[in-house]
N, C-alpha and C. Protein backbone atom coordinates (compact mmCIF):
# COMPACT_ATOMS: atom_id res chain seq x y z
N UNK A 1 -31.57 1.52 112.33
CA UNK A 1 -32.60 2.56 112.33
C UNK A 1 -33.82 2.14 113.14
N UNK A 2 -33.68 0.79 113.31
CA UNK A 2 -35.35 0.02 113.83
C UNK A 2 -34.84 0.58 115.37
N UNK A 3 -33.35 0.21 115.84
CA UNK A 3 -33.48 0.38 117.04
C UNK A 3 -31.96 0.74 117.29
N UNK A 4 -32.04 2.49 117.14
CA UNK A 4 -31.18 2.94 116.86
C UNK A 4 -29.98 2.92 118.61
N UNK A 5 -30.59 2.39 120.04
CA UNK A 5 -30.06 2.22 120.26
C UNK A 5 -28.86 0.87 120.55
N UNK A 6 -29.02 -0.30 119.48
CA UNK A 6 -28.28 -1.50 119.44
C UNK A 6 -26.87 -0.69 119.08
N UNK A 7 -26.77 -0.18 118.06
CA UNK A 7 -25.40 0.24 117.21
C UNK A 7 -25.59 1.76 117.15
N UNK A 8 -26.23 2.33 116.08
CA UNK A 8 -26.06 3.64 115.74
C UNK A 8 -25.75 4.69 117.23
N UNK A 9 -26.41 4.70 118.32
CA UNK A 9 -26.44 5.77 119.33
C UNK A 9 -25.15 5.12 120.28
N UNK A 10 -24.83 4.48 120.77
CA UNK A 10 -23.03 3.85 120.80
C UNK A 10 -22.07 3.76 120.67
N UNK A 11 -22.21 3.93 119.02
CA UNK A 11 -21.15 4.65 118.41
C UNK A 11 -20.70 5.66 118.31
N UNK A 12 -21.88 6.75 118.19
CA UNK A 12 -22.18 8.37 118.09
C UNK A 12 -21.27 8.81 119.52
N UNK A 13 -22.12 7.95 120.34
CA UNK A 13 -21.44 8.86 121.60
C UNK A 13 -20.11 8.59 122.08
N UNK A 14 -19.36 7.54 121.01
CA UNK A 14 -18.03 7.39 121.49
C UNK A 14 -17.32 9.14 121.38
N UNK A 15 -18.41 9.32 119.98
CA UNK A 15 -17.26 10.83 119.82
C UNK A 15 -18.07 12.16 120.26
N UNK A 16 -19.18 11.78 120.38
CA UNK A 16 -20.06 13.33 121.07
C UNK A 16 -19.90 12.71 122.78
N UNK A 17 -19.94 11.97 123.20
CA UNK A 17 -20.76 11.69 124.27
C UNK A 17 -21.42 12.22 125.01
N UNK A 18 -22.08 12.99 126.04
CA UNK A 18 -23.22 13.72 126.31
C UNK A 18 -23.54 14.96 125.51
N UNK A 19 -22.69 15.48 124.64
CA UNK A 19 -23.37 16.38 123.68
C UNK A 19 -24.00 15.99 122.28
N UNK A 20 -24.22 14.55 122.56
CA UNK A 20 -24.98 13.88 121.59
C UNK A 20 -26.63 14.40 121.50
N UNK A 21 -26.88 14.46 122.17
CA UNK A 21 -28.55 15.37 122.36
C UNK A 21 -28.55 16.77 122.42
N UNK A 22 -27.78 17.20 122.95
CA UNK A 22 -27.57 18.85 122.62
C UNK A 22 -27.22 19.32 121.58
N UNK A 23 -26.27 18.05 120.57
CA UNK A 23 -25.93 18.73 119.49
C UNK A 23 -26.90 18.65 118.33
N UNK A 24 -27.87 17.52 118.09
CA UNK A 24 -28.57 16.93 117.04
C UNK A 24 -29.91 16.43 117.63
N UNK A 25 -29.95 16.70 118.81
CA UNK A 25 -31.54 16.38 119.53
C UNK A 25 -32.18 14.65 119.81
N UNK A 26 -33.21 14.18 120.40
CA UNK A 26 -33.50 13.10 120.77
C UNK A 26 -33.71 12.23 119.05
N UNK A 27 -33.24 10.90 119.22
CA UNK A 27 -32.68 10.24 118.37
C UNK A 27 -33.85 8.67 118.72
N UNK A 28 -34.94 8.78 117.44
CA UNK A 28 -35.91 7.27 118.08
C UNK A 28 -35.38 6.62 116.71
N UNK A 29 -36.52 5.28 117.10
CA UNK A 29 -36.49 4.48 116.08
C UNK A 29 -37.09 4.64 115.40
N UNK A 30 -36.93 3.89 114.02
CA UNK A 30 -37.91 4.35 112.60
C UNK A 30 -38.75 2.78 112.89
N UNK A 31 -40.54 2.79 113.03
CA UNK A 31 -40.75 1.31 112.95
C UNK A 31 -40.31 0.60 111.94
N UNK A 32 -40.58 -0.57 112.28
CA UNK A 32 -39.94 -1.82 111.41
C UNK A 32 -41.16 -1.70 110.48
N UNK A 33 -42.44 -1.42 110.24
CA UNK A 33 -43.49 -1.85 109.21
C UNK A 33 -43.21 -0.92 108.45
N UNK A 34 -42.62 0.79 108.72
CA UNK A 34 -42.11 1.30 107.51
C UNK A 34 -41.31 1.25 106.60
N UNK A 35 -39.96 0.79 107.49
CA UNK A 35 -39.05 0.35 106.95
C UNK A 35 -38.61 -0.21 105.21
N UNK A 36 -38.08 -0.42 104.53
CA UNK A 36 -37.74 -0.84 103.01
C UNK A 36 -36.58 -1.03 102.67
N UNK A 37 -35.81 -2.45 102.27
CA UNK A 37 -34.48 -2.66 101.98
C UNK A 37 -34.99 -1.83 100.36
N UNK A 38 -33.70 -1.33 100.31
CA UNK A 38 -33.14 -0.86 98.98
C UNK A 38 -32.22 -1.48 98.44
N UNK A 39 -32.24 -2.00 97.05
CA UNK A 39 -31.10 -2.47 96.35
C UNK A 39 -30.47 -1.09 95.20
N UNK A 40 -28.88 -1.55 95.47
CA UNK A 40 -27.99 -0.58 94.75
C UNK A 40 -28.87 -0.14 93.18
N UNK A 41 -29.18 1.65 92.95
CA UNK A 41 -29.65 1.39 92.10
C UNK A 41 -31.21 1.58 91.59
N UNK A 42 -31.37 1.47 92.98
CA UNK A 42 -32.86 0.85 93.12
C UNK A 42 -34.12 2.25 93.10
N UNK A 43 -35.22 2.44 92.41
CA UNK A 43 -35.73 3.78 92.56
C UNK A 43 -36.85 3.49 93.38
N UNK A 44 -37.01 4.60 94.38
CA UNK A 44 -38.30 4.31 95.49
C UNK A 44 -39.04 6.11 94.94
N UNK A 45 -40.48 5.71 94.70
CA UNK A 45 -41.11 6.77 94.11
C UNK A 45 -42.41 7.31 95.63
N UNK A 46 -42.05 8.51 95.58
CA UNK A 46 -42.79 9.35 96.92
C UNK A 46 -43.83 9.97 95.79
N UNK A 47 -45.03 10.14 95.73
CA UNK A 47 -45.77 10.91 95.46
C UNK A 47 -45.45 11.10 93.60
N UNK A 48 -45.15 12.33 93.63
CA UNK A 48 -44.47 12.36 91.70
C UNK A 48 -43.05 12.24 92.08
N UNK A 49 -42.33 12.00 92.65
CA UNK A 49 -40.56 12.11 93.17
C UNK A 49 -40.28 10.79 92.82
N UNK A 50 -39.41 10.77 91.82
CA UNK A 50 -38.24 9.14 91.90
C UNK A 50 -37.23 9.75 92.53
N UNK A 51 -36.56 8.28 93.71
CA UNK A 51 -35.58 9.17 93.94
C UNK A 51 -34.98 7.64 93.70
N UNK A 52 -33.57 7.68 93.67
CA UNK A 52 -33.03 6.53 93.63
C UNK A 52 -31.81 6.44 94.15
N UNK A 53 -31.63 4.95 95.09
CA UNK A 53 -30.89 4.82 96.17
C UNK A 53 -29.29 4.07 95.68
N UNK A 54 -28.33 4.77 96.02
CA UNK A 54 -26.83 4.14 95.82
C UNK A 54 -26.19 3.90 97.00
N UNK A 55 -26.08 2.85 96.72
CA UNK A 55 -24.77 2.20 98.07
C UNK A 55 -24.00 3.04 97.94
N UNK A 56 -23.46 3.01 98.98
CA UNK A 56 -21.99 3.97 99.25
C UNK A 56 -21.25 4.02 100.44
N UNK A 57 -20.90 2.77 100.53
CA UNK A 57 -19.65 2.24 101.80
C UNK A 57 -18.81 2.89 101.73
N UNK A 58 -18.12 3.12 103.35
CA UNK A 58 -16.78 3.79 103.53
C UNK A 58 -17.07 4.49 104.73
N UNK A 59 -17.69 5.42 104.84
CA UNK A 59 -18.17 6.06 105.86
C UNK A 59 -18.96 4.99 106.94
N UNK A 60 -19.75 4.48 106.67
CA UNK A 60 -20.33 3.55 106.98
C UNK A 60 -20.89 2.66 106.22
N UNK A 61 -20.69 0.72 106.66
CA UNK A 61 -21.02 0.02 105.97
C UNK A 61 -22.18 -0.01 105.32
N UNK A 62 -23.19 0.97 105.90
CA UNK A 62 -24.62 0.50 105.04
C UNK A 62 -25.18 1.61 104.89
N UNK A 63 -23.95 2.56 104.41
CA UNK A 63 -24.54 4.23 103.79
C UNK A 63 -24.85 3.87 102.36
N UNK A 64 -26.14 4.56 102.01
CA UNK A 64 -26.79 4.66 101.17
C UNK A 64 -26.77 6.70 100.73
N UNK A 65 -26.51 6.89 99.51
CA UNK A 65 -26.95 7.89 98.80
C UNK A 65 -27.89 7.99 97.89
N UNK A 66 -28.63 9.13 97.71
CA UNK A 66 -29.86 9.43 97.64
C UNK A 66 -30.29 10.06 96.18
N UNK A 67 -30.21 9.98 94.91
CA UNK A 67 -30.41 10.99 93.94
C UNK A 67 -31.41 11.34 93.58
N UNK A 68 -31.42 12.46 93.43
CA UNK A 68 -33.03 13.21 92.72
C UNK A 68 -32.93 14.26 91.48
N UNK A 69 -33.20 13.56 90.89
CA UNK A 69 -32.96 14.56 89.06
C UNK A 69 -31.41 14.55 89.42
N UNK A 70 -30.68 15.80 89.04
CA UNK A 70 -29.34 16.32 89.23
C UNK A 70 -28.70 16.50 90.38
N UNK A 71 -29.16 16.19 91.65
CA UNK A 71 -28.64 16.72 92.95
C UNK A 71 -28.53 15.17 93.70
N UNK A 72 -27.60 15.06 94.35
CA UNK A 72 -27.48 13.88 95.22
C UNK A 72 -27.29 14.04 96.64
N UNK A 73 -28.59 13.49 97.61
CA UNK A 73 -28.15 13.38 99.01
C UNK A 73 -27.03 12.78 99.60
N UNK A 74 -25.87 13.13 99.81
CA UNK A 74 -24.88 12.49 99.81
C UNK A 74 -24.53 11.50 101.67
N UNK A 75 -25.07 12.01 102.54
CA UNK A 75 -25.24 11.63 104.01
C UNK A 75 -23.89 12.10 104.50
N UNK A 76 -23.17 11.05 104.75
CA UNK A 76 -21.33 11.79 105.30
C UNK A 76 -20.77 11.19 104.10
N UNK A 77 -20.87 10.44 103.07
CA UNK A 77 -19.78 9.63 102.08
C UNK A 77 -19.37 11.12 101.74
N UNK A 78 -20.02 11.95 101.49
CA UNK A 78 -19.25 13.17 100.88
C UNK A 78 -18.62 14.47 101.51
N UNK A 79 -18.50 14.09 103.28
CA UNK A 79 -17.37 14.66 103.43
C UNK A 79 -18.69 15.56 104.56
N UNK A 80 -17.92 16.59 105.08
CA UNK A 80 -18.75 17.71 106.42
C UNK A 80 -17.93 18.98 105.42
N UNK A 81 -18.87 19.83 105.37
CA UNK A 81 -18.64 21.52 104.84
C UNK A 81 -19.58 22.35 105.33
N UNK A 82 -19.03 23.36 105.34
CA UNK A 82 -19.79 24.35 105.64
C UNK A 82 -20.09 25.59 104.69
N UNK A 83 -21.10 26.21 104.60
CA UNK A 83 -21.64 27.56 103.56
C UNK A 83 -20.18 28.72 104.08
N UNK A 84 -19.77 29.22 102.64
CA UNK A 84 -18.90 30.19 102.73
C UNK A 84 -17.54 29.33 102.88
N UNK A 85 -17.50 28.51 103.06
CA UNK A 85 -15.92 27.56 103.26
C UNK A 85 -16.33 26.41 101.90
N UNK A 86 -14.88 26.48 101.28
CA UNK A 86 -14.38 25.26 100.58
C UNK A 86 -13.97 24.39 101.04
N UNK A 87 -13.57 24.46 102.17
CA UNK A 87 -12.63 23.45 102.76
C UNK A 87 -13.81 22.13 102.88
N UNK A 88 -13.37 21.07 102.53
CA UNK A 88 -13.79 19.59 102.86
C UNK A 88 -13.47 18.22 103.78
N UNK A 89 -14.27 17.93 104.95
CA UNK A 89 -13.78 17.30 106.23
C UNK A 89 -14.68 16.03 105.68
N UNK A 90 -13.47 15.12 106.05
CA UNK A 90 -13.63 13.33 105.99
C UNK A 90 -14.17 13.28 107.56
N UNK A 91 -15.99 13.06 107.80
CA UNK A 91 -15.75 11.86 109.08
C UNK A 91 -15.69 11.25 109.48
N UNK A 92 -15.09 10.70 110.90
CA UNK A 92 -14.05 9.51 110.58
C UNK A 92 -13.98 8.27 111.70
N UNK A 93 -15.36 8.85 112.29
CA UNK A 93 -15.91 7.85 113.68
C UNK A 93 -15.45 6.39 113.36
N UNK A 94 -15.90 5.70 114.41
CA UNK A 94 -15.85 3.96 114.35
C UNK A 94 -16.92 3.66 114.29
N UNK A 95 -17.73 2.66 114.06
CA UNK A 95 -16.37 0.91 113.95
C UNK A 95 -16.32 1.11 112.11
N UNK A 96 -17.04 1.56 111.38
CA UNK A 96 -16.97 1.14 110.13
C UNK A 96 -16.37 2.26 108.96
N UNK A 97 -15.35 2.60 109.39
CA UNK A 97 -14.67 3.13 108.43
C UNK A 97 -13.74 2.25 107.78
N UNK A 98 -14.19 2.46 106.35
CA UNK A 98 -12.91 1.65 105.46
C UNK A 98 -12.91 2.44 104.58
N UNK A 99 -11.67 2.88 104.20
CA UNK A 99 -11.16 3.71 103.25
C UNK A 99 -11.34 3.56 101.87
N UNK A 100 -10.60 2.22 101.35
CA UNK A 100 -11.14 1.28 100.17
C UNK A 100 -12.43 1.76 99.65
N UNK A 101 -13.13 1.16 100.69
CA UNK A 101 -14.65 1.19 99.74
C UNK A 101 -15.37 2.83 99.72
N UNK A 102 -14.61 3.30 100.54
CA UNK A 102 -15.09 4.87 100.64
C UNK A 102 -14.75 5.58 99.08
N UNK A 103 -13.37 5.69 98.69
CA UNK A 103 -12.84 5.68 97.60
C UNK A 103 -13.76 5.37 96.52
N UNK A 104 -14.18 3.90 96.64
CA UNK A 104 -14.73 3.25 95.79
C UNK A 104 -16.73 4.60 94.97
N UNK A 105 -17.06 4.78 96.50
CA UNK A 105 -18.34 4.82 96.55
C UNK A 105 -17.79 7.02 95.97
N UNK A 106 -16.80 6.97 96.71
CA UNK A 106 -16.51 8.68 95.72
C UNK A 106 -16.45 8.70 94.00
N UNK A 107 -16.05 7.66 93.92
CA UNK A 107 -16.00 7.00 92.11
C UNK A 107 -18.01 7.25 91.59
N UNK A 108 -18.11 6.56 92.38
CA UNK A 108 -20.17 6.36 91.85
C UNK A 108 -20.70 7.61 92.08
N UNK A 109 -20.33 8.20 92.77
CA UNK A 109 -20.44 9.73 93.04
C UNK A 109 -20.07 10.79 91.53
N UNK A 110 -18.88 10.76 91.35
CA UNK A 110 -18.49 10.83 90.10
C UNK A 110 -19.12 10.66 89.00
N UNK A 111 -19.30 9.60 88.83
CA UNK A 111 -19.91 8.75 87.77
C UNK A 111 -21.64 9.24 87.69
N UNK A 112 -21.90 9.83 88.73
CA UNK A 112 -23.68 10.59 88.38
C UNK A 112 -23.64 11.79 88.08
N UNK A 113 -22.23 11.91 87.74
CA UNK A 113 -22.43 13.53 87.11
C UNK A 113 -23.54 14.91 87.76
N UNK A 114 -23.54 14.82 89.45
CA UNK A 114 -24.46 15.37 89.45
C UNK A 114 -24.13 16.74 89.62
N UNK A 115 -25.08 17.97 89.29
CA UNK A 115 -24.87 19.40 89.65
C UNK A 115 -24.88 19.95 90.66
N UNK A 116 -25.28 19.15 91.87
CA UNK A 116 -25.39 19.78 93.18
C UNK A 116 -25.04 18.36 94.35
N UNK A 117 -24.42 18.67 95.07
CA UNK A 117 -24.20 17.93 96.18
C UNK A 117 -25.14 18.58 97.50
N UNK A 118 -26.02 17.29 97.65
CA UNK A 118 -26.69 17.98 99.36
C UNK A 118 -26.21 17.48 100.41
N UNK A 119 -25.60 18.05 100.86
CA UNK A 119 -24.53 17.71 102.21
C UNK A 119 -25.45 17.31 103.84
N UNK A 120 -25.55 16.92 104.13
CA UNK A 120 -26.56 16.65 105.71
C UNK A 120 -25.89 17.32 106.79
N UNK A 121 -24.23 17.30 106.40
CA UNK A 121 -23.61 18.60 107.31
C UNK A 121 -22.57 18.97 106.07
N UNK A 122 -23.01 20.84 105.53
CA UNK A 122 -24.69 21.13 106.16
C UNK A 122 -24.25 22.24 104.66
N UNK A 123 -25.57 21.71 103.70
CA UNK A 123 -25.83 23.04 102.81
C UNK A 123 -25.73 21.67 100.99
N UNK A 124 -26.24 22.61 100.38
CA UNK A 124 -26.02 22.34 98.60
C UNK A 124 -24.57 23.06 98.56
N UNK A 125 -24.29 22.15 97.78
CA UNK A 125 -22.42 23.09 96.62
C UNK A 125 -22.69 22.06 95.35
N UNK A 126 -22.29 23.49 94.25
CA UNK A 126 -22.14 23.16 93.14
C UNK A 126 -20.77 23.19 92.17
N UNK A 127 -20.02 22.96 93.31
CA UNK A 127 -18.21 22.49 92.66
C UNK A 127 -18.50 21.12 93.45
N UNK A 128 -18.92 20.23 92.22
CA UNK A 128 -18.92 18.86 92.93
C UNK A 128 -17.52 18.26 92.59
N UNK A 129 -16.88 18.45 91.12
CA UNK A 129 -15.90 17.92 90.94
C UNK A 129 -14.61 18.37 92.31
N UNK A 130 -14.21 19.83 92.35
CA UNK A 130 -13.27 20.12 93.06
C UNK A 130 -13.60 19.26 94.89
N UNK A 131 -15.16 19.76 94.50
CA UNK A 131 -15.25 19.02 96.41
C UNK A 131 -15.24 17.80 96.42
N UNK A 132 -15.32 16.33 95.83
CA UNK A 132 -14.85 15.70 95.77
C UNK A 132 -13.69 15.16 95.79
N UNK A 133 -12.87 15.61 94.68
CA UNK A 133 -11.40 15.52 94.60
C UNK A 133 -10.39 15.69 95.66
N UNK A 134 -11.08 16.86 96.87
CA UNK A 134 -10.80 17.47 97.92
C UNK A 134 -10.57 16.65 98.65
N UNK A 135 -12.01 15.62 99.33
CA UNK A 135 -12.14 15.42 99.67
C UNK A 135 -11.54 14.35 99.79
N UNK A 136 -11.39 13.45 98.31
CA UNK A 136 -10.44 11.82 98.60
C UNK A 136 -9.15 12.55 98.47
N UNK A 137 -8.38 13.35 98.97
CA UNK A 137 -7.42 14.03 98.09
C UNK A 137 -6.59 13.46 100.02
N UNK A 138 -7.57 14.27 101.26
CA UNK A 138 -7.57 14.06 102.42
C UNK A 138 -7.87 12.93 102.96
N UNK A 139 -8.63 12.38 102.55
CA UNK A 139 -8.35 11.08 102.91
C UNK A 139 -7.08 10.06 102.70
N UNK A 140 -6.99 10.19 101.50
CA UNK A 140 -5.70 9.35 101.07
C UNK A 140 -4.07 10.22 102.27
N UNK A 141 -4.18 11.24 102.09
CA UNK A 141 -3.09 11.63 102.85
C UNK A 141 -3.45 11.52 104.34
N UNK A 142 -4.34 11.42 104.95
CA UNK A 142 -4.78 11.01 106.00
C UNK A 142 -4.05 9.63 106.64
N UNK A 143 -5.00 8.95 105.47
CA UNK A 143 -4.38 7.47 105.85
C UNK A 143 -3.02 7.34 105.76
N UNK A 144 -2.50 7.96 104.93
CA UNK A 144 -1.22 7.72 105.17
C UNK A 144 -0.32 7.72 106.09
N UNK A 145 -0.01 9.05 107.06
CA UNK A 145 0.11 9.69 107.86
C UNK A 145 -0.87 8.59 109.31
N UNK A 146 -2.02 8.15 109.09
CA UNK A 146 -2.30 6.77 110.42
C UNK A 146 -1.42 5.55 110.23
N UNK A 147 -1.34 5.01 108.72
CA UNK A 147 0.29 3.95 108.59
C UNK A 147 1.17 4.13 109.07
N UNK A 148 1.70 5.43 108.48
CA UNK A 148 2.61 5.74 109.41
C UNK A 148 3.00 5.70 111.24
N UNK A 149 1.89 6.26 111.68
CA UNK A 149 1.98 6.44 112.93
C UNK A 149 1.56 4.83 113.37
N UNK A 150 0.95 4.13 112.98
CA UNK A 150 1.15 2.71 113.28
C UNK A 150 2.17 1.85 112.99
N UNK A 151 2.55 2.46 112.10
CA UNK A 151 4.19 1.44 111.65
C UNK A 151 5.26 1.62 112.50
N UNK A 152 5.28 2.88 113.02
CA UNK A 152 6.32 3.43 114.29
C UNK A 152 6.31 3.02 115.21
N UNK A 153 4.75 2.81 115.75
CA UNK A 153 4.46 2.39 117.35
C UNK A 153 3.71 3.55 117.89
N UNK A 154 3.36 4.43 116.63
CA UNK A 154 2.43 5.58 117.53
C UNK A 154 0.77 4.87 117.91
N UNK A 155 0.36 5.52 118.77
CA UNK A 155 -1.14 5.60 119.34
C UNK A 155 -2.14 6.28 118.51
N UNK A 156 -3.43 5.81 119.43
CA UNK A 156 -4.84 7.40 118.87
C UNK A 156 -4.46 8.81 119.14
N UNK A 157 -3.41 9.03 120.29
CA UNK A 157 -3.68 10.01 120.69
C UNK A 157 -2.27 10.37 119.82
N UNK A 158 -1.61 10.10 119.53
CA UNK A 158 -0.24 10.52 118.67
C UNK A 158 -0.92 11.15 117.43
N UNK A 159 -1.40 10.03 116.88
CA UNK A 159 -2.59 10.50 115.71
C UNK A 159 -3.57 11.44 115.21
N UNK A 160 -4.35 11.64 116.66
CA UNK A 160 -4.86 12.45 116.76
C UNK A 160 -4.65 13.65 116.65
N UNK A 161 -3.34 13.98 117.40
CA UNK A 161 -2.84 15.18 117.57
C UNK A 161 -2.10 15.78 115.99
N UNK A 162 -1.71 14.77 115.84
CA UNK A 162 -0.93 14.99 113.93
C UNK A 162 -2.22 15.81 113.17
N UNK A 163 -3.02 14.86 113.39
CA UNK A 163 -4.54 15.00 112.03
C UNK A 163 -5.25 16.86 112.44
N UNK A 164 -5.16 16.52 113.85
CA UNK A 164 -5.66 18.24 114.23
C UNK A 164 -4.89 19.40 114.03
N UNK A 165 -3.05 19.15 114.14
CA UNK A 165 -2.15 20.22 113.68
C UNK A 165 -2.62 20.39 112.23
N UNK A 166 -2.22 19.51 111.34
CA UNK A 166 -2.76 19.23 109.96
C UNK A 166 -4.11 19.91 109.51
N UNK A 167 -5.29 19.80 110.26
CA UNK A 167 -6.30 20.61 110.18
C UNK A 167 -6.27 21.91 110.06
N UNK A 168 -6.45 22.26 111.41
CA UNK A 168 -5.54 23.86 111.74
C UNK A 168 -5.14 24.11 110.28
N UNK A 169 -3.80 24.01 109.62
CA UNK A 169 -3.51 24.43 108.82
C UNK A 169 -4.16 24.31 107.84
N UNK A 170 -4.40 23.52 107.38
CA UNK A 170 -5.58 23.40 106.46
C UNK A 170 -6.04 24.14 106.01
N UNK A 171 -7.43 24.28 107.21
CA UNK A 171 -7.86 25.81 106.84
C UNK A 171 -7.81 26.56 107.03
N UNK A 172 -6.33 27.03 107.42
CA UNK A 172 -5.91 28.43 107.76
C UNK A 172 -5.60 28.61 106.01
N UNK A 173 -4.90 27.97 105.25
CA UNK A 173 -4.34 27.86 104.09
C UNK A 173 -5.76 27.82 102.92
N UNK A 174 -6.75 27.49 103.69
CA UNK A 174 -7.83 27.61 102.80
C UNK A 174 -9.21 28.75 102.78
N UNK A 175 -8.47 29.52 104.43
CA UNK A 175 -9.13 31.02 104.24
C UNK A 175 -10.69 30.88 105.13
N UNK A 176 -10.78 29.06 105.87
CA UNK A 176 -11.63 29.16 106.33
C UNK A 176 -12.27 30.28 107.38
N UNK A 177 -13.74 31.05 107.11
CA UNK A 177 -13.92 32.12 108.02
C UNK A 177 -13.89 31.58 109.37
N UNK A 178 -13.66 32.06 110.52
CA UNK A 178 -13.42 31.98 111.99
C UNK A 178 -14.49 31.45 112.65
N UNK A 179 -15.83 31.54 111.99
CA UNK A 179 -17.13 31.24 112.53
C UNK A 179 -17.09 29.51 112.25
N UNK A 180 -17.18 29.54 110.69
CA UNK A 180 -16.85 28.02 110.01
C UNK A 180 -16.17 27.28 110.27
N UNK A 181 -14.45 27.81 110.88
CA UNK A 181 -13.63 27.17 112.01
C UNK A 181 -14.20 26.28 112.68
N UNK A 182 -14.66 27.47 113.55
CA UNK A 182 -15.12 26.79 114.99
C UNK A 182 -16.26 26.20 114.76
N UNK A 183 -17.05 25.87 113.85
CA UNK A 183 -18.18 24.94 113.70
C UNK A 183 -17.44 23.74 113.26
N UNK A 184 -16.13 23.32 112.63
CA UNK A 184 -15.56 22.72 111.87
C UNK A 184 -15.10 21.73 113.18
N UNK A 185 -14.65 22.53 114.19
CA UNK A 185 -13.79 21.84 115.40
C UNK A 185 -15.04 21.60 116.31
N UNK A 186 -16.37 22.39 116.05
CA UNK A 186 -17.29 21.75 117.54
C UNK A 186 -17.97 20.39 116.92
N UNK A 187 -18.26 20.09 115.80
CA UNK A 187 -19.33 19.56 115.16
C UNK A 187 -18.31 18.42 114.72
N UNK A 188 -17.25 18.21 114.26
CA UNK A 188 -16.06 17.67 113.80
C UNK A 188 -14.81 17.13 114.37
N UNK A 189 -14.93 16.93 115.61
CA UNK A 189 -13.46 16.86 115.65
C UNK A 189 -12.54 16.15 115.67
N UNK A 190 -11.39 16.65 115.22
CA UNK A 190 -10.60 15.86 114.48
C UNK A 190 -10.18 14.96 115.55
N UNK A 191 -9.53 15.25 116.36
CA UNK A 191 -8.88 14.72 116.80
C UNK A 191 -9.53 13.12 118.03
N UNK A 192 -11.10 13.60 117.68
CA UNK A 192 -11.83 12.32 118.88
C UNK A 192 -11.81 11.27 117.39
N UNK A 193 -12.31 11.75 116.62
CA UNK A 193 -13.05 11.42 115.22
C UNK A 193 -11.62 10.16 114.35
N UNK A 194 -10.61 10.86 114.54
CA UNK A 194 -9.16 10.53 114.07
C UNK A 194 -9.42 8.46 114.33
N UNK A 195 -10.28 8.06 116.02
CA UNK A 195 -9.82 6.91 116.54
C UNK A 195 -10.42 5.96 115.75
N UNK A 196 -11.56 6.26 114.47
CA UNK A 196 -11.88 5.26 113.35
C UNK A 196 -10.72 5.15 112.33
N UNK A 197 -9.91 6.07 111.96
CA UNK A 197 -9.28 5.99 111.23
C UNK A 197 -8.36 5.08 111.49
N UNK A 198 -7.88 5.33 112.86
CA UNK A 198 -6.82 4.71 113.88
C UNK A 198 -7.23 2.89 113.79
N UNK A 199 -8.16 2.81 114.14
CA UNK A 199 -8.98 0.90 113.99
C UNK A 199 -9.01 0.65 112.54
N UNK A 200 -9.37 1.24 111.97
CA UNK A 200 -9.28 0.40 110.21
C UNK A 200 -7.76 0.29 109.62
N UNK A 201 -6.83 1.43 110.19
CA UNK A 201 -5.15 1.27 109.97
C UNK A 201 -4.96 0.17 110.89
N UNK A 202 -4.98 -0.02 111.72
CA UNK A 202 -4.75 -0.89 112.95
C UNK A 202 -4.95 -2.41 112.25
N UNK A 203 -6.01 -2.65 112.00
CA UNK A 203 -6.83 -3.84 111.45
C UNK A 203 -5.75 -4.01 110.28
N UNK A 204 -6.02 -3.13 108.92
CA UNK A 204 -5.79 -3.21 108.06
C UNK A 204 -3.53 -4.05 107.86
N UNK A 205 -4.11 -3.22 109.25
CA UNK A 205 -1.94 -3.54 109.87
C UNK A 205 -1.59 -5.08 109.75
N UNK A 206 -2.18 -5.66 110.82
CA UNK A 206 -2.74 -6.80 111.98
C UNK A 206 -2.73 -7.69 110.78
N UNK A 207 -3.68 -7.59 109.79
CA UNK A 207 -4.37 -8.29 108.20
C UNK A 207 -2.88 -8.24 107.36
N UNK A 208 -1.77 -7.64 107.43
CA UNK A 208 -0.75 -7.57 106.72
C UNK A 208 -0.56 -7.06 105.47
């Protein structure tokens, strides 16, 4: 965040690449004197606001979620949705996707019982149980389906192409509206997004 172009803006543009600023706008650093490590757990108080900060690896190694009273900022650990669609999208960039601990951090999610999920893409929902469940529901069959295609000798782009047919249907089967679609495939896509999944199967291969 100090200097978001070492790692964070690098990564981004493996899967936006020049529509990285068109899509989400100019991207600075946060100074270092504002800055504040948080420990798991940990409550940081704004004004009358406690809010309190939870680890939540998987998405990325050093995602943090956010709770306030009943509602939890969830960042990406809880998936990309859109208003008017149920449907629930895992994203799935590099370098730090691990499934494991993603899993893990949907459990603590769980476990706060909260009434509202605030999504960063993009909106509140209050079926936290079902959108959850959804959500590791796709992942797990995800990964499966990248084992697979690594155990064979398939590629990213073999992969890719599986995870986006798979999509497609998805939410054709889930009634997604046509607008929400296509925000689903511009903002999302599967198939650039697929090549984190592709490196943590890969690794996870390699590791035995």
């Amino acid at each position: 965040m100090i200097d978001p172009e070492a790692k964070l803006l690098p990564s981004a543009k493996r899967l936006y690449g020049n529509m990285m600023e068109p899509l989400w706008g100019r991207t600075v650093g946060v100074p270092e004197a504002q800055m504040r490590l948080v420990e798991d757990g940990a409550t940081v108080t704004i004004g009358d606001l406690d809010v309190v900060g939870w680890h939540t690896p998987g998405h990325a190694k050093h995602h943090v979620a956010w709770q306030i009273d009943d509602a939890v900022s969830t960042g990406d650990v809880a998936g990309v949705r859109f208003p008017g669609a149920s449907h629930v999208l895992p994203p799935l960039p590099p370098p730090d996707i691990d499934i494991d601990q993603w899993r893990k951090s949907l459990a603590v999610l769980r476990r706060l019982e909260p009434g509202r999920l605030l999504l960063t893409h993009f909106g509140s929902f209050d079926d936290v149980a079902r959108h959850i469940d959804e959500l590791e529901d796709r992942l797990v069959r995800w990964t499966a389906i990248a084992r697979k295609t690594i155990s064979s000798g398939g590629g990213r782009d073999e992969l890719g192409a599986a995870l986006e047919r798979m999509h497609e249907e998805e939410m054709r089967s889930a009634d997604v509206p046509p607008e929400a679609a296509e925000r689903y495939r511009r903002l999302c896509p599967v198939k650039e997004a697929s090549t984190g999944l592709f490196r943590y199967c890969s690794l996870e291969n390699r590791m035995g």
